[in-house]
PDB file of N, CA and C in Angstrom:
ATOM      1  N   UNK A   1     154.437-120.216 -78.921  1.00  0.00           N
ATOM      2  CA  UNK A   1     154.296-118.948 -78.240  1.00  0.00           C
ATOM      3  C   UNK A   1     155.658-118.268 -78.187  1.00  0.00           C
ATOM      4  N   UNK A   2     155.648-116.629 -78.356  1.00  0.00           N
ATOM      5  CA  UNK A   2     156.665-115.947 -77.921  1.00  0.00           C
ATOM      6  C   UNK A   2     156.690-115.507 -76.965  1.00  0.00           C
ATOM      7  N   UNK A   3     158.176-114.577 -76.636  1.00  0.00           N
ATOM      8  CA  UNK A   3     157.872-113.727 -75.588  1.00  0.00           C
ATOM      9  C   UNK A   3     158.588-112.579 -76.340  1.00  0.00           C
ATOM     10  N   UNK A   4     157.699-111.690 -76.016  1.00  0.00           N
ATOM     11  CA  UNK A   4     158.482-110.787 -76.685  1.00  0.00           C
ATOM     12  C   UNK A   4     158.716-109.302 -75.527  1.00  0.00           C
ATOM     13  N   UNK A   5     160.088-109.011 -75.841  1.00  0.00           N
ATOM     14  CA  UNK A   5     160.959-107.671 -75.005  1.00  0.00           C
ATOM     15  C   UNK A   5     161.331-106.865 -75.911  1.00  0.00           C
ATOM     16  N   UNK A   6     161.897-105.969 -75.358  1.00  0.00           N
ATOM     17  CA  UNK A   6     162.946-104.757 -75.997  1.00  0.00           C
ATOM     18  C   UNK A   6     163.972-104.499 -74.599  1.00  0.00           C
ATOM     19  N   UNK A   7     165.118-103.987 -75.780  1.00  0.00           N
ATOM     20  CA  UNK A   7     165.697-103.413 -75.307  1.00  0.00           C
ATOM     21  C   UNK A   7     166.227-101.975 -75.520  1.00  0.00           C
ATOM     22  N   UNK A   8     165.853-101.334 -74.336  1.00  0.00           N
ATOM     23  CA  UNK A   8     166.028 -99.665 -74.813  1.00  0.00           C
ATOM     24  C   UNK A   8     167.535 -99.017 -74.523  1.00  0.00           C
ATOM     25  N   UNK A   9     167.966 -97.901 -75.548  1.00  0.00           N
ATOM     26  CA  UNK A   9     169.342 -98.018 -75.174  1.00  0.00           C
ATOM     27  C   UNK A   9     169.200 -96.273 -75.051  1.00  0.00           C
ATOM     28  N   UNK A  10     170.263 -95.723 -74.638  1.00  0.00           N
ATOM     29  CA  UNK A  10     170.231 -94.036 -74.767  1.00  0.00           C
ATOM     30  C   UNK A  10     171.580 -93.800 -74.840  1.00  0.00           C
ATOM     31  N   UNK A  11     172.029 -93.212 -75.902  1.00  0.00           N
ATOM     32  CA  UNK A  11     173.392 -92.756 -76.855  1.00  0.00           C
ATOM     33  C   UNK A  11     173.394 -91.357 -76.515  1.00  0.00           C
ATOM     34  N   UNK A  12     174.419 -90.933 -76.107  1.00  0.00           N
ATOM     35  CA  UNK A  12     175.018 -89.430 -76.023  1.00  0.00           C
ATOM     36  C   UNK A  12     175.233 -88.992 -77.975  1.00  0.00           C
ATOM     37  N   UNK A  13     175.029 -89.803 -78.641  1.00  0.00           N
ATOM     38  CA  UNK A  13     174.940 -89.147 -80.223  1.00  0.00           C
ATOM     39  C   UNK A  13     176.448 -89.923 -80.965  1.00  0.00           C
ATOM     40  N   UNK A  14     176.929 -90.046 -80.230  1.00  0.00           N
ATOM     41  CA  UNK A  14     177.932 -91.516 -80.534  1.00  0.00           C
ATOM     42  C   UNK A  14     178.466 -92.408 -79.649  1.00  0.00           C
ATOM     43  N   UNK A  15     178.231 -92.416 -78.752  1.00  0.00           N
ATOM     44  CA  UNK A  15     178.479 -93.841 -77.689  1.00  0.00           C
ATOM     45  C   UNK A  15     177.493 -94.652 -77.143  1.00  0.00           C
ATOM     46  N   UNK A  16     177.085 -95.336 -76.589  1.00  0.00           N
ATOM     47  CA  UNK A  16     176.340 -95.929 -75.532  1.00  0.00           C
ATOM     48  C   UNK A  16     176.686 -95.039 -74.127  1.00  0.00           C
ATOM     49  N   UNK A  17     175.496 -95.091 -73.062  1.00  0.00           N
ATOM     50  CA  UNK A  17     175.483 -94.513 -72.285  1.00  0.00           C
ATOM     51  C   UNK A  17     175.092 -95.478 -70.798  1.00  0.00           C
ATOM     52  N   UNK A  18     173.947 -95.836 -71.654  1.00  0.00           N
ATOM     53  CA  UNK A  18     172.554 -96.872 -70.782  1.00  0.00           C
ATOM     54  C   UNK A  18     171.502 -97.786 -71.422  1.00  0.00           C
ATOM     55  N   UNK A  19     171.123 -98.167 -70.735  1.00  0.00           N
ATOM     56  CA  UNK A  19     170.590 -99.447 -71.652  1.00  0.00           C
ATOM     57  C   UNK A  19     169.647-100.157 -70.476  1.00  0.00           C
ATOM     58  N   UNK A  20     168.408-100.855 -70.553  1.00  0.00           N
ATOM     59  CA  UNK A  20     167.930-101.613 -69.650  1.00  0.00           C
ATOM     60  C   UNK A  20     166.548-102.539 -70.914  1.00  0.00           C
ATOM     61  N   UNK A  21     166.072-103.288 -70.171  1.00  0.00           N
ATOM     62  CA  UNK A  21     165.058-104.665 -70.666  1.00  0.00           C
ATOM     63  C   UNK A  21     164.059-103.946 -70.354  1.00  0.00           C
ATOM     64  N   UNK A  22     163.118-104.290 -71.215  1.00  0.00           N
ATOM     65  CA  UNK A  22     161.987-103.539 -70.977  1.00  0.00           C
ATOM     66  C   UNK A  22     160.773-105.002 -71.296  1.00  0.00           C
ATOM     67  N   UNK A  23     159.278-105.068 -71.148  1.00  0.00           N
ATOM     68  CA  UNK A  23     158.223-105.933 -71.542  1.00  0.00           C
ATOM     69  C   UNK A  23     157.879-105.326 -72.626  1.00  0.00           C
ATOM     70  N   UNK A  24     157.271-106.555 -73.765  1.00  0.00           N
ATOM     71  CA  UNK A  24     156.565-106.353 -74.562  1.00  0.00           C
ATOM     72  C   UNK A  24     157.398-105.089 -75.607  1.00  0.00           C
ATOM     73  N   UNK A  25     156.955-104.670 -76.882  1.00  0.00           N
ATOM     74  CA  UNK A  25     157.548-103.726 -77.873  1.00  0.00           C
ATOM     75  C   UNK A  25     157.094-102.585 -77.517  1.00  0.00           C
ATOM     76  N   UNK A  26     157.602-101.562 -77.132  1.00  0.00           N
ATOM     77  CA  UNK A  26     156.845-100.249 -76.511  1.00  0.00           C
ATOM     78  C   UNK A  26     157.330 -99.585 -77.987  1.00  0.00           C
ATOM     79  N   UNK A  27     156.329 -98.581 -78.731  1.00  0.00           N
ATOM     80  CA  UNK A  27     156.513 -97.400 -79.555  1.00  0.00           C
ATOM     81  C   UNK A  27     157.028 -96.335 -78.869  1.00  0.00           C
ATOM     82  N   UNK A  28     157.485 -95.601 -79.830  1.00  0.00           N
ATOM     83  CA  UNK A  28     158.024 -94.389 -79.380  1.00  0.00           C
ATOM     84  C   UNK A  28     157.795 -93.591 -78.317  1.00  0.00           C
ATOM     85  N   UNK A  29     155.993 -93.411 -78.056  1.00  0.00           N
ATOM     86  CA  UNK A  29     155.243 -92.500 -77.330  1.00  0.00           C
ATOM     87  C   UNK A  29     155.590 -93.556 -75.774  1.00  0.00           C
ATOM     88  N   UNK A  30     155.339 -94.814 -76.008  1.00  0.00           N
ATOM     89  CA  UNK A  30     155.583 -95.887 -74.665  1.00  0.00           C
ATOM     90  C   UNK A  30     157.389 -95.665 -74.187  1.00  0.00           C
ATOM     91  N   UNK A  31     157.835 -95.996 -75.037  1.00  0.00           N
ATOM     92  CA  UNK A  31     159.579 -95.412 -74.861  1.00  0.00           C
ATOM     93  C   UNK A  31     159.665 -93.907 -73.903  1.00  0.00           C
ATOM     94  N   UNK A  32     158.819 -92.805 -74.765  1.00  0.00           N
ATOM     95  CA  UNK A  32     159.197 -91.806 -73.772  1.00  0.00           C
ATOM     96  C   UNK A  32     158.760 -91.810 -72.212  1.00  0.00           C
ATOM     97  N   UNK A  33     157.341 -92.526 -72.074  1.00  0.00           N
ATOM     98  CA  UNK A  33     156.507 -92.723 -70.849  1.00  0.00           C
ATOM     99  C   UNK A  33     157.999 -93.478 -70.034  1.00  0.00           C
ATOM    100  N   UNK A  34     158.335 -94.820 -70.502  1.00  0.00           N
ATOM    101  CA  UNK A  34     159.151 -95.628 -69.347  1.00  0.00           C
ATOM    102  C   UNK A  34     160.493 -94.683 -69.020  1.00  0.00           C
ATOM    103  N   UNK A  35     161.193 -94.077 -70.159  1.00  0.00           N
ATOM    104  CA  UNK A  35     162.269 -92.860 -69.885  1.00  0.00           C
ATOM    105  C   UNK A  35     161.832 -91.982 -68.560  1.00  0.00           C
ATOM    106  N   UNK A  36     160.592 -91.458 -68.486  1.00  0.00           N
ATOM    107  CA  UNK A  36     160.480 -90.541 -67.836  1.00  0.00           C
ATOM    108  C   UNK A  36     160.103 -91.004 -66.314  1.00  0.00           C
ATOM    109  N   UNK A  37     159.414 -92.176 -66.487  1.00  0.00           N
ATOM    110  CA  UNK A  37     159.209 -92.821 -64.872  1.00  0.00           C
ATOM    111  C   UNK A  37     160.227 -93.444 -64.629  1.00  0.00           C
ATOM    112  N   UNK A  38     161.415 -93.623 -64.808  1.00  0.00           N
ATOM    113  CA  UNK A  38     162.713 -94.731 -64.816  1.00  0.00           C
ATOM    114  C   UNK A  38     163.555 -93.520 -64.058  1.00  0.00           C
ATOM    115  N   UNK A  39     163.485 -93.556 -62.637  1.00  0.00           N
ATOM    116  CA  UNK A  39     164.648 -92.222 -62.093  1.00  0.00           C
ATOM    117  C   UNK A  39     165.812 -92.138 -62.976  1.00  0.00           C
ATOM    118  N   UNK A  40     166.850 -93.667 -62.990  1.00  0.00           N
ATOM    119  CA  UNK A  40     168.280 -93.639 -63.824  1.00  0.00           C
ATOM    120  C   UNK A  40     168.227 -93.090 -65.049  1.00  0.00           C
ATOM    121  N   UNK A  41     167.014 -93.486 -65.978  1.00  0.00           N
ATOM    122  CA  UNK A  41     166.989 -93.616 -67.532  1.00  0.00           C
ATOM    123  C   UNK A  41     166.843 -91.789 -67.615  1.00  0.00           C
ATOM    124  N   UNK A  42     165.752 -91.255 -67.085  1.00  0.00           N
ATOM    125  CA  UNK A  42     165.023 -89.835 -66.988  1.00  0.00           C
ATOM    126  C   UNK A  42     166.809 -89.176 -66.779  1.00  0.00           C
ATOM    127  N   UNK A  43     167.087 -89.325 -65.323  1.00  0.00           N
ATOM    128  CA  UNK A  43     168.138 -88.843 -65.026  1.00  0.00           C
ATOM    129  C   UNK A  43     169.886 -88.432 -66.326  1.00  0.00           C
ATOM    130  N   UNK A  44     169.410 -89.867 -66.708  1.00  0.00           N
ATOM    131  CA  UNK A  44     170.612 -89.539 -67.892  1.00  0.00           C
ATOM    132  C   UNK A  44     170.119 -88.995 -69.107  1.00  0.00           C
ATOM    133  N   UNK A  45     168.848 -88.975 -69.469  1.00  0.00           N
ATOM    134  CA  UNK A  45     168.446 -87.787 -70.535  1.00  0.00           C
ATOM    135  C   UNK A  45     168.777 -86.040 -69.968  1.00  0.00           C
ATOM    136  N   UNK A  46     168.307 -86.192 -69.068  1.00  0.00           N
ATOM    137  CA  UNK A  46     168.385 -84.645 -68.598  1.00  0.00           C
ATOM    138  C   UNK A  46     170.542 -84.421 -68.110  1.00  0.00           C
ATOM    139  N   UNK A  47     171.140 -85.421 -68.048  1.00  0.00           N
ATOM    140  CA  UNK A  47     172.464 -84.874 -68.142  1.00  0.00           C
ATOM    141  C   UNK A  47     172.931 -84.910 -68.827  1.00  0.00           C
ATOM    142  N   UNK A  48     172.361 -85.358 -70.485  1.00  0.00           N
ATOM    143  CA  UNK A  48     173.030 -85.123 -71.373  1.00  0.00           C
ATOM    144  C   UNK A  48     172.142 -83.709 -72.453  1.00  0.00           C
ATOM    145  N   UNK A  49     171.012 -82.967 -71.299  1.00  0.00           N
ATOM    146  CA  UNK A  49     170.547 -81.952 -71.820  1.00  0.00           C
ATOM    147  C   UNK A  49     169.468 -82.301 -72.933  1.00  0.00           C
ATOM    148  N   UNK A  50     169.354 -83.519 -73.052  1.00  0.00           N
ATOM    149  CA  UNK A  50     167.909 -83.489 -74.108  1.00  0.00           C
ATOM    150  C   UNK A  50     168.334 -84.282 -75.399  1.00  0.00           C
ATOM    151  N   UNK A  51     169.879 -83.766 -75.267  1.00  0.00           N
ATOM    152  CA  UNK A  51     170.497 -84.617 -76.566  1.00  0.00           C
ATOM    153  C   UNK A  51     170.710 -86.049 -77.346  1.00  0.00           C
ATOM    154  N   UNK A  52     169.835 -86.854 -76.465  1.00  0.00           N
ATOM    155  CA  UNK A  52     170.364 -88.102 -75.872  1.00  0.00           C
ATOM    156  C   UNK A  52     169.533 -88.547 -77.520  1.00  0.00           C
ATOM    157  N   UNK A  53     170.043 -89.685 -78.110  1.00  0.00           N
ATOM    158  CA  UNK A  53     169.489 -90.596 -79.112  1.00  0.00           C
ATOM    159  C   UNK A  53     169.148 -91.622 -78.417  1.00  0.00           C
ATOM    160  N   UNK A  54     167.500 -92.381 -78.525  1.00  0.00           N
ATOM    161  CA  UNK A  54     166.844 -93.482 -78.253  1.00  0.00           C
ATOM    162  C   UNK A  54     166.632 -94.326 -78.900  1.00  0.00           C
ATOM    163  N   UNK A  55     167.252 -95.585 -78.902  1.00  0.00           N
ATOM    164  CA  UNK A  55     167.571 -97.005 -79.939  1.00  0.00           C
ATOM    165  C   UNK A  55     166.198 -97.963 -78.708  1.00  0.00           C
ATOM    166  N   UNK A  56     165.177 -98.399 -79.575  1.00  0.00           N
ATOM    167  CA  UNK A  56     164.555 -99.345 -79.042  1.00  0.00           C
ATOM    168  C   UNK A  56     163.944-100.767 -79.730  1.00  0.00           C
ATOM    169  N   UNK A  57     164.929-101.842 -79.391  1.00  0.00           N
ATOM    170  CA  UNK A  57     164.979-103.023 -80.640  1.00  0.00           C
ATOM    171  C   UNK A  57     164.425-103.552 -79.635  1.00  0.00           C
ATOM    172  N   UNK A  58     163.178-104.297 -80.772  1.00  0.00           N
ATOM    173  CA  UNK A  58     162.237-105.332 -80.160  1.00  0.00           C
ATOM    174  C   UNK A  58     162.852-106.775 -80.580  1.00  0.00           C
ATOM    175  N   UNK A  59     162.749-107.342 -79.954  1.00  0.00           N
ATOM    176  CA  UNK A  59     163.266-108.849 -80.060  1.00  0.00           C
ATOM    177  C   UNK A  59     162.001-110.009 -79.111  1.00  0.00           C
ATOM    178  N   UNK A  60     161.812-111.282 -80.426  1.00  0.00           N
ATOM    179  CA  UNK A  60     160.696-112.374 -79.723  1.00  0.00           C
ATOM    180  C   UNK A  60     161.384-113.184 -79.230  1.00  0.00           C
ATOM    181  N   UNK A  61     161.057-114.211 -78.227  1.00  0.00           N
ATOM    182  CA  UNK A  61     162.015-115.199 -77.854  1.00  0.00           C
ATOM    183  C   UNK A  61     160.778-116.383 -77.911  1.00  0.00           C
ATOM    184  N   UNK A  62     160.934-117.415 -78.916  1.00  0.00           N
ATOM    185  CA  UNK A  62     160.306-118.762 -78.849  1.00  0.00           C
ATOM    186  C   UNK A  62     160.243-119.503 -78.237  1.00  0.00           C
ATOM    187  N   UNK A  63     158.925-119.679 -77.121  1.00  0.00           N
ATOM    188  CA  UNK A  63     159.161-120.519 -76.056  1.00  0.00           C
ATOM    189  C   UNK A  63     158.117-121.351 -75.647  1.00  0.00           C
ATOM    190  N   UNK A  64     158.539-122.124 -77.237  1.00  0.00           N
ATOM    191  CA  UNK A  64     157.679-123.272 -77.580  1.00  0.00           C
ATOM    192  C   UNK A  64     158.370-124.770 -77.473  1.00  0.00           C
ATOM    193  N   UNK A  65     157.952-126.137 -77.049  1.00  0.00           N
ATOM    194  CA  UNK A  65     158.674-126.892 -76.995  1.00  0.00           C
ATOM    195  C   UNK A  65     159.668-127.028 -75.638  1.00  0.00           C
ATOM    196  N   UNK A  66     158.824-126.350 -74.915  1.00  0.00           N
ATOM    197  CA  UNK A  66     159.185-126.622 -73.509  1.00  0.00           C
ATOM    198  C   UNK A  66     160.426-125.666 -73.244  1.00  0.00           C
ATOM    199  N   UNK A  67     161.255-125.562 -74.153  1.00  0.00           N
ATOM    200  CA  UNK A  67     162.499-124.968 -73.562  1.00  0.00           C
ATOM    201  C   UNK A  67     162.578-123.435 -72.659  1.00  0.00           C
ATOM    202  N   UNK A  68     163.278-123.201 -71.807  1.00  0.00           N
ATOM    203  CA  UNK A  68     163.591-122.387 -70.877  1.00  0.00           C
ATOM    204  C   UNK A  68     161.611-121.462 -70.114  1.00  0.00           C
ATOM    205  N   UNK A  69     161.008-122.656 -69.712  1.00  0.00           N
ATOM    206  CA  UNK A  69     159.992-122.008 -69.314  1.00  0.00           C
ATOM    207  C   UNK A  69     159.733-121.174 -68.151  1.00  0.00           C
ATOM    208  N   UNK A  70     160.829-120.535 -67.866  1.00  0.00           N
ATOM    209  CA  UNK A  70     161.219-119.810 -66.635  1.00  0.00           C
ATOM    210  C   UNK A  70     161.115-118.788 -67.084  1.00  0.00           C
ATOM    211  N   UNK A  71     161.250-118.456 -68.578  1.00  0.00           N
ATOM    212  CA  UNK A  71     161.251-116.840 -69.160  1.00  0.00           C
ATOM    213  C   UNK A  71     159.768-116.414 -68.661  1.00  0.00           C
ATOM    214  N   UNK A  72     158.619-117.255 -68.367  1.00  0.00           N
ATOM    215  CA  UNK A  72     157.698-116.771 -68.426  1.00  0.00           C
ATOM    216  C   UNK A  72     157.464-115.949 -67.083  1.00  0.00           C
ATOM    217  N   UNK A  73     158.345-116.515 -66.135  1.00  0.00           N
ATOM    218  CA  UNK A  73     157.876-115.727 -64.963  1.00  0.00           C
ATOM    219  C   UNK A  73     158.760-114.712 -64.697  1.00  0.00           C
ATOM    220  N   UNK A  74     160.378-114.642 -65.399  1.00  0.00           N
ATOM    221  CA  UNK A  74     160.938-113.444 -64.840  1.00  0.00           C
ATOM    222  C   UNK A  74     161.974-113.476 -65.984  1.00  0.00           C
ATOM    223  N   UNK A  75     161.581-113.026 -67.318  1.00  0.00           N
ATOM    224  CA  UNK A  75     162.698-113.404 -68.379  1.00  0.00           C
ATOM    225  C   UNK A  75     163.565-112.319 -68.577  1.00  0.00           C
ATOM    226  N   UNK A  76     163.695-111.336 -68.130  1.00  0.00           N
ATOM    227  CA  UNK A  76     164.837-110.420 -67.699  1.00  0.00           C
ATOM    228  C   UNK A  76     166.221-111.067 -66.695  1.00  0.00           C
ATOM    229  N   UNK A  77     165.479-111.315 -65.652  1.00  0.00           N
ATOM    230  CA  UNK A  77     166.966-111.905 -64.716  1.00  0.00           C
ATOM    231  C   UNK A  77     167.097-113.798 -65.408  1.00  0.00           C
ATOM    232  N   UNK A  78     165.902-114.131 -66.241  1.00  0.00           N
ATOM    233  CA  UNK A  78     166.534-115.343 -67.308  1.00  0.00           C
ATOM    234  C   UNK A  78     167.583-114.725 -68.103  1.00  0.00           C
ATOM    235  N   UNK A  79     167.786-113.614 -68.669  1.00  0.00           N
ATOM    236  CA  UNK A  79     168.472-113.264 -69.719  1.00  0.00           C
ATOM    237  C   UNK A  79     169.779-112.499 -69.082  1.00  0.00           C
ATOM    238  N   UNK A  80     169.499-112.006 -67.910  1.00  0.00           N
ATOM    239  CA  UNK A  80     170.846-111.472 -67.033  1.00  0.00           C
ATOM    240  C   UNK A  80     171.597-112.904 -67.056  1.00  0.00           C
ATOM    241  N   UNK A  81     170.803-113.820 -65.962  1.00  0.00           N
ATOM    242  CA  UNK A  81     171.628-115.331 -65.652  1.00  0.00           C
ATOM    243  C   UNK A  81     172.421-115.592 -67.087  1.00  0.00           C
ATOM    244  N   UNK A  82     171.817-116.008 -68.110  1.00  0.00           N
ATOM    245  CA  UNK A  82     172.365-116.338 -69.305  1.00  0.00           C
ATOM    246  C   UNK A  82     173.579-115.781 -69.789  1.00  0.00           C
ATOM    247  N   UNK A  83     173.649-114.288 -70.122  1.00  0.00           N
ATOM    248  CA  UNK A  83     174.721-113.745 -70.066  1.00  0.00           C
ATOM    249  C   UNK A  83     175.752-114.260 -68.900  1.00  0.00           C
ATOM    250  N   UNK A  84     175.450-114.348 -67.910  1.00  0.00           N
ATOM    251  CA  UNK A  84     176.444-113.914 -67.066  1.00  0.00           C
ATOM    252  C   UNK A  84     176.698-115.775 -66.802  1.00  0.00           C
ATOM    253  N   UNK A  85     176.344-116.572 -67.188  1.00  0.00           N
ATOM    254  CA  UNK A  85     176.969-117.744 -67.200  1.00  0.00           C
ATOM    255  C   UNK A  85     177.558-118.422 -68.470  1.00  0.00           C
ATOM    256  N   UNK A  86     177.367-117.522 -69.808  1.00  0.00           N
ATOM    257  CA  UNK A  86     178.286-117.746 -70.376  1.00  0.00           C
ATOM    258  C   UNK A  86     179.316-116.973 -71.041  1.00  0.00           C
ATOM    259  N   UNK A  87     179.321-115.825 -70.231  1.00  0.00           N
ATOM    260  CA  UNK A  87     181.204-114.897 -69.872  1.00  0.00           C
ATOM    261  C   UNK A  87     181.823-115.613 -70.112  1.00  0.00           C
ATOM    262  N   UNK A  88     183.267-115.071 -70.777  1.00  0.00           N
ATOM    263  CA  UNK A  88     184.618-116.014 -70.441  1.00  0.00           C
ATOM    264  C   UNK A  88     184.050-117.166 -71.575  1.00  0.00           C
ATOM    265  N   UNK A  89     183.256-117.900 -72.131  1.00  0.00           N
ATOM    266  CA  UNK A  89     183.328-118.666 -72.715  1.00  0.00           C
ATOM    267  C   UNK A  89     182.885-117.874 -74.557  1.00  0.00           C
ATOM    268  N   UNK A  90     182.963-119.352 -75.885  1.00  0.00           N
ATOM    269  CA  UNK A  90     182.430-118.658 -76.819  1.00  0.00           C
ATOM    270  C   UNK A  90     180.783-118.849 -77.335  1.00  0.00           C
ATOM    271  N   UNK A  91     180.131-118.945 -76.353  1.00  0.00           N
ATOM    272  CA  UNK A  91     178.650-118.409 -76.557  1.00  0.00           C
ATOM    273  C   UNK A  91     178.273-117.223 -76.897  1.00  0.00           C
ATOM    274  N   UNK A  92     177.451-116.948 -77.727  1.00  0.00           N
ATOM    275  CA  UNK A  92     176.880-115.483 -77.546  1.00  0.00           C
ATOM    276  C   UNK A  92     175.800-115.036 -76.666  1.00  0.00           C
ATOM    277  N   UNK A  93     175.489-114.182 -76.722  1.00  0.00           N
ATOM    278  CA  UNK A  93     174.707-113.403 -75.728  1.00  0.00           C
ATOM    279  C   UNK A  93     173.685-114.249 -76.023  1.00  0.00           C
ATOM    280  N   UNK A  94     172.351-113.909 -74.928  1.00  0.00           N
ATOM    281  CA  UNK A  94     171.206-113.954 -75.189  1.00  0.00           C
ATOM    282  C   UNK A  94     170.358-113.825 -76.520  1.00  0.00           C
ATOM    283  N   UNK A  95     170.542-112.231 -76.586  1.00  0.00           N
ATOM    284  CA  UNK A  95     169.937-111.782 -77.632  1.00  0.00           C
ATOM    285  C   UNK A  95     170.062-112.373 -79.114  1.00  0.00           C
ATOM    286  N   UNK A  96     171.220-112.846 -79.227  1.00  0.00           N
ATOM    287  CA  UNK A  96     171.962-113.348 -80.358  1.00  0.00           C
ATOM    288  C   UNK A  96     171.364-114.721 -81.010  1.00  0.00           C
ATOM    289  N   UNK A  97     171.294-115.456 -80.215  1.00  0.00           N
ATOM    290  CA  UNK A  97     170.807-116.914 -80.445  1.00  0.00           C
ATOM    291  C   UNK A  97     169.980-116.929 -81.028  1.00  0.00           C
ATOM    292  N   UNK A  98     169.841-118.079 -81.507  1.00  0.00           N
ATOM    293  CA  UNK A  98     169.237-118.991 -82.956  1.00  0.00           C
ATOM    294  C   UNK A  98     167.847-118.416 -82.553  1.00  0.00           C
ATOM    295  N   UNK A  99     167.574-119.090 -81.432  1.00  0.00           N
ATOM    296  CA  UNK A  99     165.944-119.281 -81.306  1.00  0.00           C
ATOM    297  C   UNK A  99     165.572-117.282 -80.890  1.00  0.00           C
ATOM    298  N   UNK A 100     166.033-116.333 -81.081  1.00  0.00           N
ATOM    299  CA  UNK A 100     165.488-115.113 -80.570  1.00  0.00           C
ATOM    300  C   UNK A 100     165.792-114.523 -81.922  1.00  0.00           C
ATOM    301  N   UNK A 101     164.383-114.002 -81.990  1.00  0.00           N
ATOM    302  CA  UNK A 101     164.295-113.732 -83.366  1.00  0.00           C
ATOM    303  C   UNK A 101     164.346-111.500 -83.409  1.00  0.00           C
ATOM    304  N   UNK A 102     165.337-110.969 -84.199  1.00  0.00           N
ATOM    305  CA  UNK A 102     165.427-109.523 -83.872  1.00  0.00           C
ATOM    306  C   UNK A 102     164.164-108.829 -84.762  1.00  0.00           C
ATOM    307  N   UNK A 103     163.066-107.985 -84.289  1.00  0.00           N
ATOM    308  CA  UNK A 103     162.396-107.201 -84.765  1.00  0.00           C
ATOM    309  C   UNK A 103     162.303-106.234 -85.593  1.00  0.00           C
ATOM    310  N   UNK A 104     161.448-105.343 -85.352  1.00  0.00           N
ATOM    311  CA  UNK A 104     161.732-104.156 -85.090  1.00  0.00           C
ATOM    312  C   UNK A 104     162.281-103.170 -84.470  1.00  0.00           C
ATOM    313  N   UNK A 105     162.895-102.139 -84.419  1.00  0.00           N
ATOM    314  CA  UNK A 105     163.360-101.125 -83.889  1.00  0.00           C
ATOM    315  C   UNK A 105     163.024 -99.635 -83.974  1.00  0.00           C
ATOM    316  N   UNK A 106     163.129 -98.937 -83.325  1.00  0.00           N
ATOM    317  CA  UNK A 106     162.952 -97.709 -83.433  1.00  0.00           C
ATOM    318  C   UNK A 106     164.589 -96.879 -82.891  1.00  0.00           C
ATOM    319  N   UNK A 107     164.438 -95.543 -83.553  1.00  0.00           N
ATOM    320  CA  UNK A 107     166.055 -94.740 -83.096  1.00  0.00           C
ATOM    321  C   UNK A 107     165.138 -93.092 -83.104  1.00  0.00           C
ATOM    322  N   UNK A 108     164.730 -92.220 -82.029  1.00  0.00           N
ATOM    323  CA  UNK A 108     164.577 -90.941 -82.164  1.00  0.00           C
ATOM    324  C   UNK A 108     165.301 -90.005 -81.202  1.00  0.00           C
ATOM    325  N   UNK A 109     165.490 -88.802 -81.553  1.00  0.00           N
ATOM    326  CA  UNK A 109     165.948 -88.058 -80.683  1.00  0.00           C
ATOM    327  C   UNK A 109     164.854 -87.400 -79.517  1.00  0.00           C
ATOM    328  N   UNK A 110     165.841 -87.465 -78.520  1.00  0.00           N
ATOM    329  CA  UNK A 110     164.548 -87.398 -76.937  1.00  0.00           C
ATOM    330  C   UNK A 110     164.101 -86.029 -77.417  1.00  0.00           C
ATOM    331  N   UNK A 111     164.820 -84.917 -77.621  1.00  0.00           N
ATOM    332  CA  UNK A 111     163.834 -83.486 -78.265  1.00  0.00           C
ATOM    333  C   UNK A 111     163.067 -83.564 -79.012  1.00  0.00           C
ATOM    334  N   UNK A 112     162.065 -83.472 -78.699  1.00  0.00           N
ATOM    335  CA  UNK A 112     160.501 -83.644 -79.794  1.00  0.00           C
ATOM    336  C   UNK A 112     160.924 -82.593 -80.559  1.00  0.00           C
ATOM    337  N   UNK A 113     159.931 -82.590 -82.110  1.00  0.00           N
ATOM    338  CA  UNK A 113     160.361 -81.358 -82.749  1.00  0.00           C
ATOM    339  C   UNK A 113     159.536 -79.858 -82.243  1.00  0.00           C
ATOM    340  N   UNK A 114     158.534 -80.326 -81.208  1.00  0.00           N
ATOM    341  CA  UNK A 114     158.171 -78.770 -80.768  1.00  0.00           C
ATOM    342  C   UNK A 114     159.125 -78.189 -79.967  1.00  0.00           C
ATOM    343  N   UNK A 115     159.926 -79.047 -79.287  1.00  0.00           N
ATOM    344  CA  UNK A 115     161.010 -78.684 -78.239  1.00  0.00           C
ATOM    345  C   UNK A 115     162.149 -77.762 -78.506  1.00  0.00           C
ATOM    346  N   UNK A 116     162.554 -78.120 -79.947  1.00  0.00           N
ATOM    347  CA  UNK A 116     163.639 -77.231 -80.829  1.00  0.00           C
ATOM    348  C   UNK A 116     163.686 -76.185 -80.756  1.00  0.00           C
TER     349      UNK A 116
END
């Protein structure tokens, strides 16, 4: 069995801005829905005026063989903890590791083209 997340990011058009974990692979149309109910996420589209670029990489995590069966009940603050206990050392992130396998992705601009 997997588990599978995304992570959604929102770029001012060359930097990072924001970023949060999301369930399951949301498409584009699901991406704009969680943007817009997300006060922070909504909030930083509209201060960067509409301009904002949306990066949304799906990633599975294998969680077969017993290992880390805690993802199942809250695998976001599993994947915060993780990071944040191996800072300062040379582990990689979460996302990175052997067993998390990277997807699909999506990248669109938050202005639909009727919006233009």
């Amino acid at each position: 069995m997997s588990l599978q997340f995304s992570y959604l990011s929102i770029y001012d058009g060359s930097k990072f801005c924001m970023g949060t974990y999301e369930s399951g692979h949301p498409d584009e149309y699901d991406a704009r829905e969680l943007i817009a109910d997300n006060e922070q996420l909504s909030q930083m589209v509209e201060a960067l005026n509409g301009d904002a670029t949306i990066v949304v990489e799906h990633y599975d995590f294998d969680t077969r063989i017993g290992k880390d069966e805690l993802a199942e009940a809250s695998h976001f603050a599993m994947i915060h903890a993780y990071n944040e206990m191996i800072r300062g050392t040379d582990r990689c992130e979460f996302i990175y590791r052997d067993d998390v396998e990277r997807g699909d992705h999506l990248v669109f601009p938050w202005k639909e083209e009727e919006d233009v």
